[in-house]
N, C-alpha and C. Protein backbone atom coordinates (compact mmCIF):
# COMPACT_ATOMS: atom_id res chain seq x y z
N UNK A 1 0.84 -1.18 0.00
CA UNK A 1 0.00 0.00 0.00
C UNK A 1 0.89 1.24 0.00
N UNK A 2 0.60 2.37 -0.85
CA UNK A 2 1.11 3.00 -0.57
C UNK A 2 0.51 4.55 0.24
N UNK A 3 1.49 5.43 1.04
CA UNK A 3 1.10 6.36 1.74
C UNK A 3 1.47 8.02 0.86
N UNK A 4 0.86 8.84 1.47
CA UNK A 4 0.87 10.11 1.16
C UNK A 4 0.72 11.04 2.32
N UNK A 5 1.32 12.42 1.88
CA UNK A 5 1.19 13.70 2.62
C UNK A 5 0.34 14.38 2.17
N UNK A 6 -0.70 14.62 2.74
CA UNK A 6 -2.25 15.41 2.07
C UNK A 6 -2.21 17.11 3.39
N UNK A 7 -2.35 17.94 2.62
CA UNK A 7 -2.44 19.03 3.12
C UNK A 7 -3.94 19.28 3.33
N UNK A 8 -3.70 19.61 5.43
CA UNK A 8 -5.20 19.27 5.40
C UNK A 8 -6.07 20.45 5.29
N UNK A 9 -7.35 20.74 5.04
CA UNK A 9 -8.10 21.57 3.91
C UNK A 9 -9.35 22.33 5.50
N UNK A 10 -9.54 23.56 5.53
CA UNK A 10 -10.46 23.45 6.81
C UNK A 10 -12.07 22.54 6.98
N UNK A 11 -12.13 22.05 5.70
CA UNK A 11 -13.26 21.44 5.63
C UNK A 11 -13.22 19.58 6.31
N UNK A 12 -11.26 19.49 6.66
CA UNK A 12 -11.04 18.14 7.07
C UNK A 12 -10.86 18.58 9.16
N UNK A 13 -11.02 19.69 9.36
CA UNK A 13 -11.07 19.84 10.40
C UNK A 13 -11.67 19.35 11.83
N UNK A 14 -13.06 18.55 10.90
CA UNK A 14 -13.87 17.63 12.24
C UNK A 14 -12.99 16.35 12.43
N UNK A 15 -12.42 15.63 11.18
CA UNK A 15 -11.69 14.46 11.08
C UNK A 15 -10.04 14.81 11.79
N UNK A 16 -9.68 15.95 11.66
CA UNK A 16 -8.29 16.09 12.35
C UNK A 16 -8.92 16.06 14.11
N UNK A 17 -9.34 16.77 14.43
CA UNK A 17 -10.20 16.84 15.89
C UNK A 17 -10.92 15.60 16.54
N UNK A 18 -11.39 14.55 15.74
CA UNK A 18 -11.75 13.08 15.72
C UNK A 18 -10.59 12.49 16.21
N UNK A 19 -9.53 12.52 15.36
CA UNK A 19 -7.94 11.35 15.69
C UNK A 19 -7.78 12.17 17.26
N UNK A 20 -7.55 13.80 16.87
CA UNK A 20 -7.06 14.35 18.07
C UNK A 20 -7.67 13.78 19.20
N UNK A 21 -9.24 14.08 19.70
CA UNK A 21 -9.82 13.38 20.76
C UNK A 21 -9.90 12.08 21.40
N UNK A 22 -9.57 10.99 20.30
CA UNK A 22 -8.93 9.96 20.31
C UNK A 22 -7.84 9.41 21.16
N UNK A 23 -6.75 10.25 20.15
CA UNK A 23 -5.54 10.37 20.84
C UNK A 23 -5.64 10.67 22.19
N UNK A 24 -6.60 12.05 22.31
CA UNK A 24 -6.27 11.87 24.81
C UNK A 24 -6.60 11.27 25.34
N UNK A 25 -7.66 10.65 24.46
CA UNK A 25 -8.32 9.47 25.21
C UNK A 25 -7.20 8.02 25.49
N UNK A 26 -6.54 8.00 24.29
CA UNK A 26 -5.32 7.29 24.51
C UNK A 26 -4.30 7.09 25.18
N UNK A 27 -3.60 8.54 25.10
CA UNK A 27 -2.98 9.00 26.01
C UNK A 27 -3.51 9.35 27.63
N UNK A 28 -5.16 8.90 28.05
CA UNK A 28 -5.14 8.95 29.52
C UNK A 28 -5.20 7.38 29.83
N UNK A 29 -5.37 6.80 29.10
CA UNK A 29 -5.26 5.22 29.34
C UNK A 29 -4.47 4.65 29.35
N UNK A 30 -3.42 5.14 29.09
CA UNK A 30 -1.59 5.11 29.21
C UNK A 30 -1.42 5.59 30.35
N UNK A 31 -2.19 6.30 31.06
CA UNK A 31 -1.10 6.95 32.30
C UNK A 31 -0.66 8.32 32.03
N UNK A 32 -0.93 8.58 30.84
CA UNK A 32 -0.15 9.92 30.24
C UNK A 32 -0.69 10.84 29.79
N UNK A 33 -0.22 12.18 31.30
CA UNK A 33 -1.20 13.31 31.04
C UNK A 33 -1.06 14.38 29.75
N UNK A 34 -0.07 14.24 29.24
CA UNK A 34 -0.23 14.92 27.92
C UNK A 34 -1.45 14.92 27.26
N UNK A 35 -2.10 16.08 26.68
CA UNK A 35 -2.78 16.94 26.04
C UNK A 35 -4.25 16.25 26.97
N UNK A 36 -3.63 16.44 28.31
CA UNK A 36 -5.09 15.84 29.07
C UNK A 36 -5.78 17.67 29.39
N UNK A 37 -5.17 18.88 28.86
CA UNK A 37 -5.38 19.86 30.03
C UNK A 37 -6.30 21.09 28.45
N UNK A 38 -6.73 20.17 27.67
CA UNK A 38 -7.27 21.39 26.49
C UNK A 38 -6.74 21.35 25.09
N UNK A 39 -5.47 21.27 25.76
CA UNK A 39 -4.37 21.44 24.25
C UNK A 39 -4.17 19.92 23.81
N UNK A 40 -4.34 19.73 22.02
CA UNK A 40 -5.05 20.88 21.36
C UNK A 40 -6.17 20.63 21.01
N UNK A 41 -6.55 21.80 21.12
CA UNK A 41 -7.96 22.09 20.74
C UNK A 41 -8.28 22.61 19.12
N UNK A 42 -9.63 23.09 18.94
CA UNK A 42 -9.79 23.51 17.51
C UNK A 42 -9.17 24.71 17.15
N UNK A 43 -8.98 25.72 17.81
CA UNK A 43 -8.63 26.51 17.25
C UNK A 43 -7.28 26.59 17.29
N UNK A 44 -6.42 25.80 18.04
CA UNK A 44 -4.98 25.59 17.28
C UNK A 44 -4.41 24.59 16.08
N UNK A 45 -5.45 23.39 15.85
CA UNK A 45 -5.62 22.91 14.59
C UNK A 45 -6.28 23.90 13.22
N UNK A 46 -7.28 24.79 13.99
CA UNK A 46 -7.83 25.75 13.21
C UNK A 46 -6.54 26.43 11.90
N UNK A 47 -5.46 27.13 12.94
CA UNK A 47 -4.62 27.72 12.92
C UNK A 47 -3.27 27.05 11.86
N UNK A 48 -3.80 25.85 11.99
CA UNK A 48 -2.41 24.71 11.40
C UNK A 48 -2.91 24.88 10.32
N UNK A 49 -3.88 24.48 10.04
CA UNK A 49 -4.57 24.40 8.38
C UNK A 49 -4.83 25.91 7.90
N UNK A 50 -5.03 26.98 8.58
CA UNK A 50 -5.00 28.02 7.72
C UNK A 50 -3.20 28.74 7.78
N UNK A 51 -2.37 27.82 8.43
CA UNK A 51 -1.15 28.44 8.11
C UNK A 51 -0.48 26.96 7.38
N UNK A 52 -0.88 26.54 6.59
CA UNK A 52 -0.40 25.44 5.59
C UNK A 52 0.48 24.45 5.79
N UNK A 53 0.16 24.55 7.79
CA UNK A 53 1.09 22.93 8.19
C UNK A 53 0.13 21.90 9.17
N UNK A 54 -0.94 21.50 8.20
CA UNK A 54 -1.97 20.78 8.52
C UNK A 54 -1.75 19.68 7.73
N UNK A 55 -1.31 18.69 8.13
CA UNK A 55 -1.02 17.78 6.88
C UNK A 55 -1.61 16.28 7.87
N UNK A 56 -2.31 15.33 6.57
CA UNK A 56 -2.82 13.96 6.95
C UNK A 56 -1.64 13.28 6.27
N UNK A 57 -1.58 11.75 7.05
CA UNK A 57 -0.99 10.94 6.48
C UNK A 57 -2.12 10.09 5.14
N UNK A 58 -2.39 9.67 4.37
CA UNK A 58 -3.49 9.30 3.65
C UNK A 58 -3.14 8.12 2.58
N UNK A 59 -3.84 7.14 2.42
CA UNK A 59 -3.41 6.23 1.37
C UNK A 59 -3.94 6.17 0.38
N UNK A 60 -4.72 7.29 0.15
CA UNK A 60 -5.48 7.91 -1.00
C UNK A 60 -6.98 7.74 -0.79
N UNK A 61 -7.42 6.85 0.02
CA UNK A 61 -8.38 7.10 0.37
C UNK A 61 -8.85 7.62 1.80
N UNK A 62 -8.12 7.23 2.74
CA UNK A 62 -8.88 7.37 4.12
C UNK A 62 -7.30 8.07 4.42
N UNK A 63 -8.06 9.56 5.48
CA UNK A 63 -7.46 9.92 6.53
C UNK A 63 -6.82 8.73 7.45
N UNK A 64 -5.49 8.70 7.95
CA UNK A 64 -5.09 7.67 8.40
C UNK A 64 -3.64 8.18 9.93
N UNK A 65 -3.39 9.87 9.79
CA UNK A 65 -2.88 10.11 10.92
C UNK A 65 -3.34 12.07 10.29
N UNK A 66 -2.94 12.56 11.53
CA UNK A 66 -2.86 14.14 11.50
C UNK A 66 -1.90 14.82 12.08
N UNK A 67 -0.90 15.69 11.72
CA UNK A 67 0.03 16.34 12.41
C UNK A 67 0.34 17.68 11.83
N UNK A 68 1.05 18.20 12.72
CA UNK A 68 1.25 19.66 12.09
C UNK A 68 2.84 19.20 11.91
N UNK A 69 3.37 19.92 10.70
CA UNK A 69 4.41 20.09 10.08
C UNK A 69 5.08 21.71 9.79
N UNK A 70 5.48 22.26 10.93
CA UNK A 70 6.15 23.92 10.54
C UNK A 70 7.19 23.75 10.37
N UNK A 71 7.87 24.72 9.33
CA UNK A 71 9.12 24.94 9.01
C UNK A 71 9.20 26.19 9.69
N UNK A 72 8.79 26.71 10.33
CA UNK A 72 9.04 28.48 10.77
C UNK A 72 9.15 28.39 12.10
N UNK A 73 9.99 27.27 12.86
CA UNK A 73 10.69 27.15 14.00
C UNK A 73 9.48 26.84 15.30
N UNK A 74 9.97 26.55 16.29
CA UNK A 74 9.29 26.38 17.22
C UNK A 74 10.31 27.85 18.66
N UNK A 75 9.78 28.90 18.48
CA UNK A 75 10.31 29.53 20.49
C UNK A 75 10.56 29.02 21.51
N UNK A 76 9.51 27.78 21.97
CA UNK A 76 10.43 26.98 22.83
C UNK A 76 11.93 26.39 22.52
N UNK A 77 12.17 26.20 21.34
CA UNK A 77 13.28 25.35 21.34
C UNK A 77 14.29 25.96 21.28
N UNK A 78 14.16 27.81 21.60
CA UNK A 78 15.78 28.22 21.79
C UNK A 78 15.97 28.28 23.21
N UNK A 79 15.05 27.63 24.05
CA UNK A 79 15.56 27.60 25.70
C UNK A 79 15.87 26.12 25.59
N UNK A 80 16.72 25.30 25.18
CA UNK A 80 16.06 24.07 25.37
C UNK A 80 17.79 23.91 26.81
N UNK A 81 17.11 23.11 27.70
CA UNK A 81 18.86 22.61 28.62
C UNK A 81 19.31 21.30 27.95
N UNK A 82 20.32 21.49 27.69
CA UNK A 82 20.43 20.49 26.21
C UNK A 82 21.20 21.45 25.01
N UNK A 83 21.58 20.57 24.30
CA UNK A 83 21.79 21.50 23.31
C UNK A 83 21.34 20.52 21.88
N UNK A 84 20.73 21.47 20.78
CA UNK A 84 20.51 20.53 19.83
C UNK A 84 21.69 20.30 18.95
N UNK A 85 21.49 19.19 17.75
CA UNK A 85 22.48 18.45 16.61
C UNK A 85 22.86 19.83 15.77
N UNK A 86 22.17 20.55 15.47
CA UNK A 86 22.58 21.83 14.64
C UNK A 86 21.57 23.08 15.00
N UNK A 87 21.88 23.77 14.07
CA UNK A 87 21.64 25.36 14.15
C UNK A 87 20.54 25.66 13.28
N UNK A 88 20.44 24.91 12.11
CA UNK A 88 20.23 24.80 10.72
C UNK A 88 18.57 25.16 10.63
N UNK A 89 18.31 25.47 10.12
CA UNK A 89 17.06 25.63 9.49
C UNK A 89 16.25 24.34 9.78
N UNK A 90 14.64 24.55 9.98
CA UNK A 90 14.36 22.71 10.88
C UNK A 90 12.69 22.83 10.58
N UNK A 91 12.35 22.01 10.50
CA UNK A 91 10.92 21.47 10.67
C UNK A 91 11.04 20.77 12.43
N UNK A 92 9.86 21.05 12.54
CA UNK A 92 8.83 20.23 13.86
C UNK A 92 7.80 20.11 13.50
N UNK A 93 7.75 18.58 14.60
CA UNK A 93 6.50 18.14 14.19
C UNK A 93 5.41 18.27 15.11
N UNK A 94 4.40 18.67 15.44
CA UNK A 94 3.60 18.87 16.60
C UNK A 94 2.52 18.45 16.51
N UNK A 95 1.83 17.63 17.12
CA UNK A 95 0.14 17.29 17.74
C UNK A 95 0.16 15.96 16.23
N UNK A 96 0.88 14.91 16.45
CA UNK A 96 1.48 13.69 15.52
C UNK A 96 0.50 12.37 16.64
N UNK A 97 -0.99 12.42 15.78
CA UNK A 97 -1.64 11.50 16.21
C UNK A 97 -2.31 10.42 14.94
N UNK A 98 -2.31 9.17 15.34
CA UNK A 98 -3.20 8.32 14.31
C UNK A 98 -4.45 8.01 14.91
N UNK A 99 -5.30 7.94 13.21
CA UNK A 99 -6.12 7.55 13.79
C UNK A 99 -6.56 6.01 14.58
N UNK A 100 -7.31 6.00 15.35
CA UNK A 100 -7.49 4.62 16.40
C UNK A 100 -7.34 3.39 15.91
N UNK A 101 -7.84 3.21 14.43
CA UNK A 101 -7.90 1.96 13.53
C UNK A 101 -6.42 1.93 13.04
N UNK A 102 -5.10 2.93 13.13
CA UNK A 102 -4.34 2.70 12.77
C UNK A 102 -3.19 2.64 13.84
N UNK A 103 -3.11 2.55 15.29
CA UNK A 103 -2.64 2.76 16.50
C UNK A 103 -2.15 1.53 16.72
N UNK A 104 -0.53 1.23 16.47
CA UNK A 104 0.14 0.21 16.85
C UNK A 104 0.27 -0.41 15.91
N UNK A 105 0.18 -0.30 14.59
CA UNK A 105 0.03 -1.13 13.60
C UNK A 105 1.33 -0.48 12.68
N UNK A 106 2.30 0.57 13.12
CA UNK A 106 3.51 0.52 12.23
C UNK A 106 3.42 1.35 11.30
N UNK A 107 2.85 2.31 11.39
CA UNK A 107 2.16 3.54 10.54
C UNK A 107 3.33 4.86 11.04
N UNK A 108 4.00 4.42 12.34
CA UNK A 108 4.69 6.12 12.60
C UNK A 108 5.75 5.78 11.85
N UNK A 109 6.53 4.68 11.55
CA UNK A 109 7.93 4.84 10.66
C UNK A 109 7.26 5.38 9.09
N UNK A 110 6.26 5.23 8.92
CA UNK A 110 5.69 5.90 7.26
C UNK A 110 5.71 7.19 7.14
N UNK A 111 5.40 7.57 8.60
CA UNK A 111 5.00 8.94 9.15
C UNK A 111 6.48 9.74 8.83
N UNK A 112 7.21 9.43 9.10
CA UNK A 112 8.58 9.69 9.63
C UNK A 112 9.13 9.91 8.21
N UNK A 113 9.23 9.00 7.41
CA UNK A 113 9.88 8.96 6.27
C UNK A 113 9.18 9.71 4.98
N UNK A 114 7.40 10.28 5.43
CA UNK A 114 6.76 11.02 4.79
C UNK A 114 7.62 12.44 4.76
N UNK A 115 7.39 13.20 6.39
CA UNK A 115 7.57 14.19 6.88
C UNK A 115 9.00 13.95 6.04
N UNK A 116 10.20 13.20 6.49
CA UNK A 116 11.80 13.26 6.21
C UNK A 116 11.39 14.22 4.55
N UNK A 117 10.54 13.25 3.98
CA UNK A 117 10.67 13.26 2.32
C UNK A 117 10.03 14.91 2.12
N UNK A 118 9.12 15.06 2.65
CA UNK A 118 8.50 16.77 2.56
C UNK A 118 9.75 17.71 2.65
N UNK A 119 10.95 17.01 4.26
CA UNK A 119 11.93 18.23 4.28
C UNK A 119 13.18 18.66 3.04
N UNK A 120 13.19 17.56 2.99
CA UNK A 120 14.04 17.66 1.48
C UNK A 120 13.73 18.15 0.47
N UNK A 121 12.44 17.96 0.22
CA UNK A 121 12.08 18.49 -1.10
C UNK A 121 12.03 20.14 -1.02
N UNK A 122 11.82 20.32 0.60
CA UNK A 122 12.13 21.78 0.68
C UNK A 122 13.32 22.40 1.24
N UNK A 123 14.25 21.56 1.29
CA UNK A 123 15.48 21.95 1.54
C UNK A 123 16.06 21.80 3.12
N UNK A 124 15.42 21.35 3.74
CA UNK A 124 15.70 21.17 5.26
C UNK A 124 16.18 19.81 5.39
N UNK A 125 17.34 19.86 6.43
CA UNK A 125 17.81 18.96 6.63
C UNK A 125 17.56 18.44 8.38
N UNK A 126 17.25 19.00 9.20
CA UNK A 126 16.41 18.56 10.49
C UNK A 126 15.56 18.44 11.02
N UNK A 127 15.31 17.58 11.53
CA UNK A 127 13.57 17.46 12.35
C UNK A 127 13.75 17.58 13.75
N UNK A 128 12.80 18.32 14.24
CA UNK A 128 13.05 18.70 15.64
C UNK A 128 11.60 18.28 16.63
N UNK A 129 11.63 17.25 17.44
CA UNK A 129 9.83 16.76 18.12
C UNK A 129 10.52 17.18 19.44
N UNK A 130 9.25 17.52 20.54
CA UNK A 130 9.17 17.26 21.65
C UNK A 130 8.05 16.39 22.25
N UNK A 131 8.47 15.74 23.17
CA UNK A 131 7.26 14.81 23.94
C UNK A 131 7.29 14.88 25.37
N UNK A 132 6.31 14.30 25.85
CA UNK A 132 6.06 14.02 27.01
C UNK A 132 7.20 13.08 27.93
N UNK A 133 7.64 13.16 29.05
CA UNK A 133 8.73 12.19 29.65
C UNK A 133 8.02 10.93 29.70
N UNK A 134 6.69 10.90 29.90
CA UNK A 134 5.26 9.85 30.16
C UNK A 134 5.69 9.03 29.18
N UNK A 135 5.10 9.71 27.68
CA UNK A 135 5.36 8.88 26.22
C UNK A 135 6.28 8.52 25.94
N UNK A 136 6.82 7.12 26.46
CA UNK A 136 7.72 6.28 26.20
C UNK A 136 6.90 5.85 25.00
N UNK A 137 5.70 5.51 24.25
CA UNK A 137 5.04 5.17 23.26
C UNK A 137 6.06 6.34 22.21
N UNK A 138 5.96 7.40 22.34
CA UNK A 138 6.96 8.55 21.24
C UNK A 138 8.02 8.25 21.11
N UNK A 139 8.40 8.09 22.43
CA UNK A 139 10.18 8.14 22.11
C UNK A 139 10.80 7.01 21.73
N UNK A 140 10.08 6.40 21.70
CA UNK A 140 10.26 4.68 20.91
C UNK A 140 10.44 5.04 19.52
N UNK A 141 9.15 5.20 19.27
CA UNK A 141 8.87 6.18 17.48
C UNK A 141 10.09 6.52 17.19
N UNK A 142 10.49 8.06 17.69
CA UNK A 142 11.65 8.61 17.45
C UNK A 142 12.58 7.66 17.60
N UNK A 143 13.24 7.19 18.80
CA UNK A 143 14.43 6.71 18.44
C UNK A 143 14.53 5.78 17.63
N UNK A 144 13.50 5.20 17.34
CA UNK A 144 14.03 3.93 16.72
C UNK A 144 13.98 4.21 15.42
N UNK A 145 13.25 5.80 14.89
CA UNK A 145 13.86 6.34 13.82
C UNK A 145 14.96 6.96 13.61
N UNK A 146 15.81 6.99 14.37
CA UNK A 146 16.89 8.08 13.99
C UNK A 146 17.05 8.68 15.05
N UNK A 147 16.04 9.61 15.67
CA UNK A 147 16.07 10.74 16.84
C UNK A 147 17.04 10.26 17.76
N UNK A 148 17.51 11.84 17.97
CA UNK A 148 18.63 11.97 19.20
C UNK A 148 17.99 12.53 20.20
N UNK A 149 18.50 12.47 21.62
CA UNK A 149 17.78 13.29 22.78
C UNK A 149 18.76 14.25 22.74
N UNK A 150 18.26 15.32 22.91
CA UNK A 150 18.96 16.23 22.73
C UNK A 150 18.79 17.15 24.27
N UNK A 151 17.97 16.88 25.64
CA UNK A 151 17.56 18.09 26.38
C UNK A 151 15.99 17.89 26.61
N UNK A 152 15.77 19.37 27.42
CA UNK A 152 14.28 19.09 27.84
C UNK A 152 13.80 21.06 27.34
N UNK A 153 12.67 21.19 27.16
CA UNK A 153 12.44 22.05 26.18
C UNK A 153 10.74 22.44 27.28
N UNK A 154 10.55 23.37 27.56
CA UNK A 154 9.06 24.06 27.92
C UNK A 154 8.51 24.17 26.83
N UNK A 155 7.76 23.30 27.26
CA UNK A 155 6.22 23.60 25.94
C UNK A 155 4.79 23.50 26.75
N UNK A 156 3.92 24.23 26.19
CA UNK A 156 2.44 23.88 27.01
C UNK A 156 2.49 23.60 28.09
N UNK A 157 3.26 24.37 29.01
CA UNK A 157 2.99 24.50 30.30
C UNK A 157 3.64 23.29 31.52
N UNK A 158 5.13 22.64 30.29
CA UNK A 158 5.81 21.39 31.28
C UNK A 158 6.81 21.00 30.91
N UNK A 159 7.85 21.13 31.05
CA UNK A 159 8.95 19.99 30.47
C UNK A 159 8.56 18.89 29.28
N UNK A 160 9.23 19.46 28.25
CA UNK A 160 9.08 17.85 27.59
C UNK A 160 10.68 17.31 26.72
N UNK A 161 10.12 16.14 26.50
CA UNK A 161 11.90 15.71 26.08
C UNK A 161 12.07 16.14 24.86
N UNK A 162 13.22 16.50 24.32
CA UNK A 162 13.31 17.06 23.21
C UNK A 162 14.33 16.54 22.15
N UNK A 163 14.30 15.94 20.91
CA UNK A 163 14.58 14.86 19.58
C UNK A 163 14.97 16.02 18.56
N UNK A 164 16.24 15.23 17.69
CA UNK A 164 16.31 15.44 16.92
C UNK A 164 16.70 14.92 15.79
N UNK A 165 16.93 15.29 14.39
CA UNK A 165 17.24 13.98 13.37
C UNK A 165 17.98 14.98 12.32
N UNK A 166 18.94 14.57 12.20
CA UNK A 166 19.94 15.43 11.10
C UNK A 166 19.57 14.48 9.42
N UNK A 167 18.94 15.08 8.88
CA UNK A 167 18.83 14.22 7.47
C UNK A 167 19.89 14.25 6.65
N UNK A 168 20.53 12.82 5.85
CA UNK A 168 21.55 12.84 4.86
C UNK A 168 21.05 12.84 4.05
């Protein structure tokens, strides 16, 4: 089968908010209070899709994950204690949920090598995530793609661990 990067459209906004609600629901059945406190909500997905880093994972037919993809840096990450792999110009990835029918089934390394393939084509050579210390489910993801720990980074109101991936 193959996968795709679909730029998501505000009319896919109930279906990005679907995985999202999902996802906390997931994440409180784990133990893990991440995005147990609001965030995110609609109007910061709102915000993703009208600033053109709303992107589905998709196999041409069905919505199958949702994440935001910015190239225009993240502010938390110039406090980070830690230091990151480079300096360089970077994508992050933020609010990186599947949907429920696709949860555990080997969909985040597609994810990974989607996003990798988007940065190249636009010229970036790093990826920069933060997670929860909780989501050992993430940092699995990451490392076992590539990601380095690099430090711990304030975001949304907590410490989170902070990854990175130098692309060749």
């Amino acid at each position: 089968m193959e996968y795709f990067l679909k730029q998501a459209n505000i009319e896919d906004i109930e279906i990005a908010m679907n995985m999202i609600d999902d996802g906390k629901k997931y994440l409180r059945q784990q133990g893990i209070d991440q995005w147990q406190t609001g965030y995110p909500d609609i109007e910061i997905v709102k915000e993703d899709i009208m600033c053109n880093r709303g992107y589905f994972v998709t196999d041409g037919v069905n919505e199958l994950a949702y994440m935001c993809v910015d190239f225009e840096g993240e502010p938390a990450y110039k406090n980070i204690k830690g230091q990151w792999k480079s300096n360089e110009d970077y994508a992050v990835i933020h609010r990186l949920v599947a949907s429920k029918q696709k949860v555990g089934k080997g969909l985040s390394d597609i994810i990974i090598q989607l996003v990798e393939k988007l940065c190249k084509q636009k010229g970036i050579n790093s990826i920069k995530v933060d997670t929860d210390n909780k989501n050992k489910i993430m940092q699995h993801v990451l490392q076992k793609n590539g990601f380095v720990y690099c430090g711990t980074v304030w975001f949304v109101d907590s410490d989170k661990i902070a990854f990175e991936k130098i692309l060749t």
